[in-house]
Structures are given as structure tokens and as C-alpha cells.
PDB file of N, CA and C in Angstrom:
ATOM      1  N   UNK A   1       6.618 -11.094  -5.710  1.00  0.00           N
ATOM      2  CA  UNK A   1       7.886 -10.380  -5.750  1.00  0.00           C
ATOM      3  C   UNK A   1       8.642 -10.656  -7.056  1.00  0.00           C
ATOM      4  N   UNK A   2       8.078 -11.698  -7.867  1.00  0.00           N
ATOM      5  CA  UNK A   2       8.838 -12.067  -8.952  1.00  0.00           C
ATOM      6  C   UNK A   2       8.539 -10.777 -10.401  1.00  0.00           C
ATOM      7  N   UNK A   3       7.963 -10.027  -9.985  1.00  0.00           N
ATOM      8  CA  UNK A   3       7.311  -8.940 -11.140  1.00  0.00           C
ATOM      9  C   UNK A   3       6.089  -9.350 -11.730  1.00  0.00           C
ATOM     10  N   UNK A   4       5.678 -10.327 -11.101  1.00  0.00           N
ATOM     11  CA  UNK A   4       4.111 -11.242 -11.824  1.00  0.00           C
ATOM     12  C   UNK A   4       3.032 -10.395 -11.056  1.00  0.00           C
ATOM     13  N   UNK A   5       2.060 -10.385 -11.786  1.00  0.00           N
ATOM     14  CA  UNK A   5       1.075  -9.423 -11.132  1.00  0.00           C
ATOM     15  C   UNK A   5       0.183 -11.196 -10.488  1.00  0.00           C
ATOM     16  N   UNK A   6       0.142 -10.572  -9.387  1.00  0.00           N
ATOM     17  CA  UNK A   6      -0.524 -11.949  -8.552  1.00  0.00           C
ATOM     18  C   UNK A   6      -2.298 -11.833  -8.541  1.00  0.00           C
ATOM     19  N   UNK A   7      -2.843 -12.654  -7.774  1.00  0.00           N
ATOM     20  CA  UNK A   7      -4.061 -13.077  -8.369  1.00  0.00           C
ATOM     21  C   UNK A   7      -5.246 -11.537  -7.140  1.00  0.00           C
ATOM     22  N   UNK A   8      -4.747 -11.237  -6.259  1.00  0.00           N
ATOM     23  CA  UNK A   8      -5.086  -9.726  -5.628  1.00  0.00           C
ATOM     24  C   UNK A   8      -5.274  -8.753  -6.066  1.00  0.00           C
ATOM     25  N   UNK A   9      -3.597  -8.727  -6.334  1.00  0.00           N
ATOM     26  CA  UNK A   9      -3.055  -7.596  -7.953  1.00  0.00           C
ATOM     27  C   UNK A   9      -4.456  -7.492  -8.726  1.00  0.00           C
ATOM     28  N   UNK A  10      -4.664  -8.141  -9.507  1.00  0.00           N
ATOM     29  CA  UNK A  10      -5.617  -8.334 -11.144  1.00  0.00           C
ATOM     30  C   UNK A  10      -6.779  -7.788 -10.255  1.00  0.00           C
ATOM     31  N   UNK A  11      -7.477  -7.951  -9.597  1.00  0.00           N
ATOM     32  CA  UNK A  11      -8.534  -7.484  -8.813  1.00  0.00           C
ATOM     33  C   UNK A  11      -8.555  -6.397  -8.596  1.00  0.00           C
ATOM     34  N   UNK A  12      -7.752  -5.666  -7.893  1.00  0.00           N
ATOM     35  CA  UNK A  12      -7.480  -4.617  -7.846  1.00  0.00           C
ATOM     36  C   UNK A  12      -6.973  -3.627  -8.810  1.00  0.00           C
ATOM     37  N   UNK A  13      -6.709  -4.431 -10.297  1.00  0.00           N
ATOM     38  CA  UNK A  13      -6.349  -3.252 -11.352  1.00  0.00           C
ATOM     39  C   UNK A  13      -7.614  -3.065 -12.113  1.00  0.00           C
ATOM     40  N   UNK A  14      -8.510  -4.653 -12.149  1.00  0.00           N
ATOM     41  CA  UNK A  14      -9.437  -4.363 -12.874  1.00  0.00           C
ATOM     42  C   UNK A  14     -10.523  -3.499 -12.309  1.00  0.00           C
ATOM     43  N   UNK A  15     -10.380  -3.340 -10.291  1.00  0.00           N
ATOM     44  CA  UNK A  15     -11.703  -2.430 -10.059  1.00  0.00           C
ATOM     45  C   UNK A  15     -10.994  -1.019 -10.236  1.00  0.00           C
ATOM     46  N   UNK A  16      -9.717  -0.587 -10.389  1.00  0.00           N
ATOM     47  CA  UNK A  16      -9.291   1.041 -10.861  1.00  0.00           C
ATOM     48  C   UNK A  16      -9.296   1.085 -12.478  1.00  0.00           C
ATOM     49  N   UNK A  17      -9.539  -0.314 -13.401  1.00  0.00           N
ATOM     50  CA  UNK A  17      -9.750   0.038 -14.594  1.00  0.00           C
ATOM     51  C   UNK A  17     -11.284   1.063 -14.518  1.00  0.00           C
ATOM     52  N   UNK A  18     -12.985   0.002 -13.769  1.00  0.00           N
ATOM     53  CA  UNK A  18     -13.891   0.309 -14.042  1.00  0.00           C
ATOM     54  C   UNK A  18     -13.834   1.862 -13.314  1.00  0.00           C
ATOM     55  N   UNK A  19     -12.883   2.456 -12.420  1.00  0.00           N
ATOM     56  CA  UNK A  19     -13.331   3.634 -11.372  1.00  0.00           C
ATOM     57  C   UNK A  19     -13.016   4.294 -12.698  1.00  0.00           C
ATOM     58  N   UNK A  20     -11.760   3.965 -13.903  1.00  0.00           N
ATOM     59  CA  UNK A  20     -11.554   5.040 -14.412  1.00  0.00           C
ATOM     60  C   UNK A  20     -12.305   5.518 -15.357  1.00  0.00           C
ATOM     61  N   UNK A  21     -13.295   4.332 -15.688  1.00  0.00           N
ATOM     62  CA  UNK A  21     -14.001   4.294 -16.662  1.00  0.00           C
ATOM     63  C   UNK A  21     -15.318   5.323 -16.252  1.00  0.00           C
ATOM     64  N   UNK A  22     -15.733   5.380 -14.968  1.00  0.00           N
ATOM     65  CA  UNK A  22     -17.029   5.683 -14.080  1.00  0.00           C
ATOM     66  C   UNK A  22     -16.477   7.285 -13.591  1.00  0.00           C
ATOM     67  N   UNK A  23     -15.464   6.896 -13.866  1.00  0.00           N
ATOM     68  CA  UNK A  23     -14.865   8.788 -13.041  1.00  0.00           C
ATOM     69  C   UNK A  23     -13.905   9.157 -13.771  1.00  0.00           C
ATOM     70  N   UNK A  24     -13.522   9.611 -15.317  1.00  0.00           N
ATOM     71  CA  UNK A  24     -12.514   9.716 -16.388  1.00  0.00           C
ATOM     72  C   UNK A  24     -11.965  10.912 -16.040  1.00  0.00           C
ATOM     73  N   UNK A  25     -12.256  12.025 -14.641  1.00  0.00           N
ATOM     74  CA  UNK A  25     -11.866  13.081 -14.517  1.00  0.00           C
ATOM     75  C   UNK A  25     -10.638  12.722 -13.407  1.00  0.00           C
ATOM     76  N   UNK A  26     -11.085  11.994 -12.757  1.00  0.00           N
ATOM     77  CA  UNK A  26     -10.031  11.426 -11.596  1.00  0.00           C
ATOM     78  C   UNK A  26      -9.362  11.077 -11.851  1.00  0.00           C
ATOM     79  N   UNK A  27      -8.000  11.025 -10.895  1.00  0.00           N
ATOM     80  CA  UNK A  27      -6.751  10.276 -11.208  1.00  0.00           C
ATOM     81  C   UNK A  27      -6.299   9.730 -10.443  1.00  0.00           C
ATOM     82  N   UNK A  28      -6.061   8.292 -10.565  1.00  0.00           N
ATOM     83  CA  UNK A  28      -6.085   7.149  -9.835  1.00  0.00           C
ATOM     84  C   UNK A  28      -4.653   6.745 -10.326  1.00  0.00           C
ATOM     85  N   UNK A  29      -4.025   6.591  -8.836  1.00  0.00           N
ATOM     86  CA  UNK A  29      -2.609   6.284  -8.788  1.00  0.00           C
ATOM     87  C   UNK A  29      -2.341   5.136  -8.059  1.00  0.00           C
ATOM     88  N   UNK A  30      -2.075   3.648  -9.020  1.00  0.00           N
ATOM     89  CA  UNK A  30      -1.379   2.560  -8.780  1.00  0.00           C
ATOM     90  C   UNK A  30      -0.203   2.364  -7.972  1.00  0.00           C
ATOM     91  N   UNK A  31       0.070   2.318  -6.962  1.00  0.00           N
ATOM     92  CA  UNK A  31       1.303   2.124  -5.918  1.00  0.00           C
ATOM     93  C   UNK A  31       1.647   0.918  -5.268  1.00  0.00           C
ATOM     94  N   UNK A  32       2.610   0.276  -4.983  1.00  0.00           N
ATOM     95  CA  UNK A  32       2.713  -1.536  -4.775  1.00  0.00           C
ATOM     96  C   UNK A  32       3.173  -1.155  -2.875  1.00  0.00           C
ATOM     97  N   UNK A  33       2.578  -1.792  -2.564  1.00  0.00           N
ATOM     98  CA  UNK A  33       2.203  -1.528  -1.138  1.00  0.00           C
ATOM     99  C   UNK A  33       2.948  -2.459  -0.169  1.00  0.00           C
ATOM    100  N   UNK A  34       3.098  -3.611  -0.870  1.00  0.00           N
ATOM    101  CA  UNK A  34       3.697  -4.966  -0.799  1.00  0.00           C
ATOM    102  C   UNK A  34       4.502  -4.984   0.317  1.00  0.00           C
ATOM    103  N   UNK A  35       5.837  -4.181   0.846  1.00  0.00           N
ATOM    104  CA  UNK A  35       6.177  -4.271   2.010  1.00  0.00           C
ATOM    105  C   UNK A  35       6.595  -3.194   2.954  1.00  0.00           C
ATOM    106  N   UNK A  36       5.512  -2.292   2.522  1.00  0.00           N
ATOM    107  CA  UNK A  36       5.098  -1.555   3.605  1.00  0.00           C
ATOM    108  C   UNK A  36       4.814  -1.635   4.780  1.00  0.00           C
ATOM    109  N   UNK A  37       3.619  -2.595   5.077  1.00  0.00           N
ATOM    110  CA  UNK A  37       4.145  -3.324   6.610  1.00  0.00           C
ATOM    111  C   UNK A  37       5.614  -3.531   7.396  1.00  0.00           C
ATOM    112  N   UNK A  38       6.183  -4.394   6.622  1.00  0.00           N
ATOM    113  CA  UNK A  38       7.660  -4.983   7.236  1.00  0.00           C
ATOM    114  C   UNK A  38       8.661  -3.885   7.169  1.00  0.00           C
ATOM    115  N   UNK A  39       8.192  -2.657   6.422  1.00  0.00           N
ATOM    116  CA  UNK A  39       9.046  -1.728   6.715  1.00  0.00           C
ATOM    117  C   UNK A  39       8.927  -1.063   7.936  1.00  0.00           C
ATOM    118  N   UNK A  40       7.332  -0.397   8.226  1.00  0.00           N
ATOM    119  CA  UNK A  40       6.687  -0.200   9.257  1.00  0.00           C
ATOM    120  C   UNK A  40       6.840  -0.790  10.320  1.00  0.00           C
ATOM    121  N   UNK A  41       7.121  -1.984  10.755  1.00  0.00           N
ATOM    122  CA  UNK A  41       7.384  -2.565  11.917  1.00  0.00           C
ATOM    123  C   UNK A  41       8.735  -2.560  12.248  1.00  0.00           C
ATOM    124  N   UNK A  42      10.160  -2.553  11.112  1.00  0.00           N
ATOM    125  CA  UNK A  42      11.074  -2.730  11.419  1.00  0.00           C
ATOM    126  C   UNK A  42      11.621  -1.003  12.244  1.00  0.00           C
ATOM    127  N   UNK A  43      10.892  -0.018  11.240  1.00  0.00           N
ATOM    128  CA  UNK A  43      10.826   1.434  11.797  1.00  0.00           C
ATOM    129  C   UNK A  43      10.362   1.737  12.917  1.00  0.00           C
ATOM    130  N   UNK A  44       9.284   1.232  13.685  1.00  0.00           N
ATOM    131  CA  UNK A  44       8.646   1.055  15.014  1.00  0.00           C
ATOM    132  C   UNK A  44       9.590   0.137  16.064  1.00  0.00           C
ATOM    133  N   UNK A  45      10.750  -0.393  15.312  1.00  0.00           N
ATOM    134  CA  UNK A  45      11.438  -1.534  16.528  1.00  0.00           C
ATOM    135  C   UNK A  45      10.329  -2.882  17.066  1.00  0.00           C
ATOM    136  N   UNK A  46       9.308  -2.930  16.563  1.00  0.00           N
ATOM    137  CA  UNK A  46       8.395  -4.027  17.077  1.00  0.00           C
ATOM    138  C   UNK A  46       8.553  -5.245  15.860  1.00  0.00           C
ATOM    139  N   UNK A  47       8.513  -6.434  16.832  1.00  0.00           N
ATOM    140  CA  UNK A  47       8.367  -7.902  16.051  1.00  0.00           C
ATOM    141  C   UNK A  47       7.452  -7.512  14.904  1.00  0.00           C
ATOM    142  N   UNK A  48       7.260  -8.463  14.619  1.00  0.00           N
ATOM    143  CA  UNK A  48       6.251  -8.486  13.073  1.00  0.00           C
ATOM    144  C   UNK A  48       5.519  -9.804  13.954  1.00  0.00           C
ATOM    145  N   UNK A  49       4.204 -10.179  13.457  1.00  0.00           N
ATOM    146  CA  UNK A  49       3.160 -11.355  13.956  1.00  0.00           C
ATOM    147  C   UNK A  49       2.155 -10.555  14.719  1.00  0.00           C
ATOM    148  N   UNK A  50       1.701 -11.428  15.377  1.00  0.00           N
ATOM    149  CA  UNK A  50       0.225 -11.345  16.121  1.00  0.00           C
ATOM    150  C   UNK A  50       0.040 -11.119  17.240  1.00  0.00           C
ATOM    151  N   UNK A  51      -0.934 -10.189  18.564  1.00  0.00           N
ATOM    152  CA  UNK A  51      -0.806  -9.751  19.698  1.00  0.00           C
ATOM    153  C   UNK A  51      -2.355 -10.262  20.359  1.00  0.00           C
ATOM    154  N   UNK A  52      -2.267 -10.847  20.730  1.00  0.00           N
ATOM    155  CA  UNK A  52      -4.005 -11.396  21.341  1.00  0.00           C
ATOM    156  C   UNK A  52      -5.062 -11.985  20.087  1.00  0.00           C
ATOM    157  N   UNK A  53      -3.874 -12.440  19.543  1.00  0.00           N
ATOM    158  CA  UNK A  53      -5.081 -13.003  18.371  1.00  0.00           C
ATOM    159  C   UNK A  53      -5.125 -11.715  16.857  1.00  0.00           C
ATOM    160  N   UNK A  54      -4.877 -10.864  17.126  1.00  0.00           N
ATOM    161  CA  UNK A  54      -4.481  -9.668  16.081  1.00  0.00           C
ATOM    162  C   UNK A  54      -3.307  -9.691  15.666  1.00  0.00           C
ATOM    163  N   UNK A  55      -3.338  -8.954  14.236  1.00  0.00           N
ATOM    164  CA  UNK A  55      -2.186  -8.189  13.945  1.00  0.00           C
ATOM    165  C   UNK A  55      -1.809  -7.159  14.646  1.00  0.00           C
ATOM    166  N   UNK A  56      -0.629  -6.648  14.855  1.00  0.00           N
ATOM    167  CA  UNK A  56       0.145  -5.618  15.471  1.00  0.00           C
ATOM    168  C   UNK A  56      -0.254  -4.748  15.022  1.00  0.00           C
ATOM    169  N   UNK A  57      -0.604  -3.792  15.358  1.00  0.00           N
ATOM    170  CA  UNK A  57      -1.209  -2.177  14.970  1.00  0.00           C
ATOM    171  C   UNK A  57      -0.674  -1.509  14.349  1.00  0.00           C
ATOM    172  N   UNK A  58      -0.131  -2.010  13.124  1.00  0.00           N
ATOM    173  CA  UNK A  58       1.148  -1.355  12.399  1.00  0.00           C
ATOM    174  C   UNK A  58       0.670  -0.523  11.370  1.00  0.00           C
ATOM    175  N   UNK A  59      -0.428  -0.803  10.313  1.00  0.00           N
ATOM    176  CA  UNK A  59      -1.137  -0.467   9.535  1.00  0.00           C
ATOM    177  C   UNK A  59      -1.281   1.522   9.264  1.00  0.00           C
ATOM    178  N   UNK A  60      -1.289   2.021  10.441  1.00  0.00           N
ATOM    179  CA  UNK A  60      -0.923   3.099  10.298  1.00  0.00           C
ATOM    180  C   UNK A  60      -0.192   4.071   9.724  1.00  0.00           C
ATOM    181  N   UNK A  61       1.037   3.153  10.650  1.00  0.00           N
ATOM    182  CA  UNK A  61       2.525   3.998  10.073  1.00  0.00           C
ATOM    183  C   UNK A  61       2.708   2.954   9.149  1.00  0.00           C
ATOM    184  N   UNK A  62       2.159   1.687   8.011  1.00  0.00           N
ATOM    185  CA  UNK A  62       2.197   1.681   6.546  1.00  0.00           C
ATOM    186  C   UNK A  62       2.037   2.459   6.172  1.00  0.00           C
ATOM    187  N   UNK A  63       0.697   2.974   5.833  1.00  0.00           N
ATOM    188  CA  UNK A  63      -0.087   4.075   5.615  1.00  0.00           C
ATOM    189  C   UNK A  63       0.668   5.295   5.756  1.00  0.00           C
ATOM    190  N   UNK A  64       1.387   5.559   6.540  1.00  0.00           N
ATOM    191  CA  UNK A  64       1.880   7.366   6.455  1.00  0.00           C
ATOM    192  C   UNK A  64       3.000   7.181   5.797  1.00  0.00           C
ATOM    193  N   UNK A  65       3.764   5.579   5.412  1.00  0.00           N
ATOM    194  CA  UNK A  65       4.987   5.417   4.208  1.00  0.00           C
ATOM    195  C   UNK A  65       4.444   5.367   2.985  1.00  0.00           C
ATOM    196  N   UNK A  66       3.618   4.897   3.040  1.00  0.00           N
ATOM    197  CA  UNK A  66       2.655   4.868   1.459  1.00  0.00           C
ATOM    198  C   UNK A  66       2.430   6.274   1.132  1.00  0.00           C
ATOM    199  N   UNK A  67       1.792   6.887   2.099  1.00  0.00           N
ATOM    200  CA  UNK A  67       1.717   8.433   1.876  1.00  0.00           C
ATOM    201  C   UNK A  67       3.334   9.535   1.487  1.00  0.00           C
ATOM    202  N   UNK A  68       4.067   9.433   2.789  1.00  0.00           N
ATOM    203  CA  UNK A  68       5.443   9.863   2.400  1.00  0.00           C
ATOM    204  C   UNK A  68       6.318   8.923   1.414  1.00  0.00           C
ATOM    205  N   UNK A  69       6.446   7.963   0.647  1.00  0.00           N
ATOM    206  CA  UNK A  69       6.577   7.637  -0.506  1.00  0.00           C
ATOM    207  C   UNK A  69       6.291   8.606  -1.722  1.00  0.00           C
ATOM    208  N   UNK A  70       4.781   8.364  -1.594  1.00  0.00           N
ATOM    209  CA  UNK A  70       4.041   9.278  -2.394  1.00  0.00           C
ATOM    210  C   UNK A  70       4.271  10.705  -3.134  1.00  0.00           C
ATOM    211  N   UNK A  71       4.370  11.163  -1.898  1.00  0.00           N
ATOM    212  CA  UNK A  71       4.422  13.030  -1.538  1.00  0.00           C
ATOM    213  C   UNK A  71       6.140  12.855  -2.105  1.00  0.00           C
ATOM    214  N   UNK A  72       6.608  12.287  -1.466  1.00  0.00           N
ATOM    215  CA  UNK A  72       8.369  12.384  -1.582  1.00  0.00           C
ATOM    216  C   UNK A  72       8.727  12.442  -3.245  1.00  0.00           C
ATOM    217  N   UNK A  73       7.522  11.337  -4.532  1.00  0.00           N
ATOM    218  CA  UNK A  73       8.100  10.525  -5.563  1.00  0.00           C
ATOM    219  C   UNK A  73       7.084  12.279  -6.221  1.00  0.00           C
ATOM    220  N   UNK A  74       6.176  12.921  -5.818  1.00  0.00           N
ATOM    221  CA  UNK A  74       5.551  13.938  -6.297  1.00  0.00           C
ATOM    222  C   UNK A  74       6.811  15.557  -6.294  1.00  0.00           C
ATOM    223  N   UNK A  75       7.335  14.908  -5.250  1.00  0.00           N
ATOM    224  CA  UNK A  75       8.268  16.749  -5.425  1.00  0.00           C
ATOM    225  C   UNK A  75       7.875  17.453  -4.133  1.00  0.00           C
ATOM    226  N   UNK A  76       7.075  17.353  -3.181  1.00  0.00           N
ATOM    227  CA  UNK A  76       6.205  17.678  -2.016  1.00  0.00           C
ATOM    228  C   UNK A  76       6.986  17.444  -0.759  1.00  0.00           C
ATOM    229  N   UNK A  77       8.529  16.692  -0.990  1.00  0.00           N
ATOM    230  CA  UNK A  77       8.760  16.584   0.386  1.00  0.00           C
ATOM    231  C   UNK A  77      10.083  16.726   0.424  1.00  0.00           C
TER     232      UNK A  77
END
């Protein structure tokens, strides 16, 4: 959270460096995902933690904020 690209981060920029290198027609869009979850759960009204040994099934509706983020920062929504 400090603006430091963390040690995940670097992994993940260097495997969309090689995609861009392997697919120069594509366009590969960097997005920080970071608390998408905790948004997702606070939007669902459910705790945040673990349910039988799992995470909470939240991952989804991350996923459709990551998406409506997206679409919203494109002009699309």
C-alpha cells in the first residue's frame, strides 16, 4: 500500500512484460486489484475470514468490481 511494487507485483509485471513480447498485437491492461476483496465483502454485508476451512466466496463479486471499475474508467458505463 506504500506505492512499492511488492515482491507478487514484479512477477506479475514481468509475466505481462514476456505476454507482450509473445503477443505485440494484444493489449494487456495492468489494474491493482489489491482491495477488491474487502470491498466485495463489505458490499455483500458478510464478515471477511474463513467458512469451513475456506475463504468466503467472495471472489466473484471482486471480479465483477474489477470488471465494473474497468468498463466504468473505459467510458462503457
Amino acid at each position: 500500500m506504500s506505492g512499492e511494487v511488492g515482491f507478487q507485483a514484479r512477477g506479475v509485471l514481468d509475466t505481462i512484460a514476456g505476454l507482450r513480447r509473445e503477443f505485440p498485437l494484444v493489449r494487456f491492461v495492468e489494474w491493482d486489484e489489491r482491495l477488491t476483496t474487502r470491498m466485495a465483502v463489505a458490499g455483500a454485508g458478510r464478515k471477511p475470514g474463513k467458512r469451513k476451512g475456506r475463504r468466503a466466496p467472495v471472489d466473484h463479486l471482486a471480479a465483477a468490481r474489477i470488471l465494473q471499475e474497468y468498463l466504468a474508467r473505459r467510458g462503457d458505463l
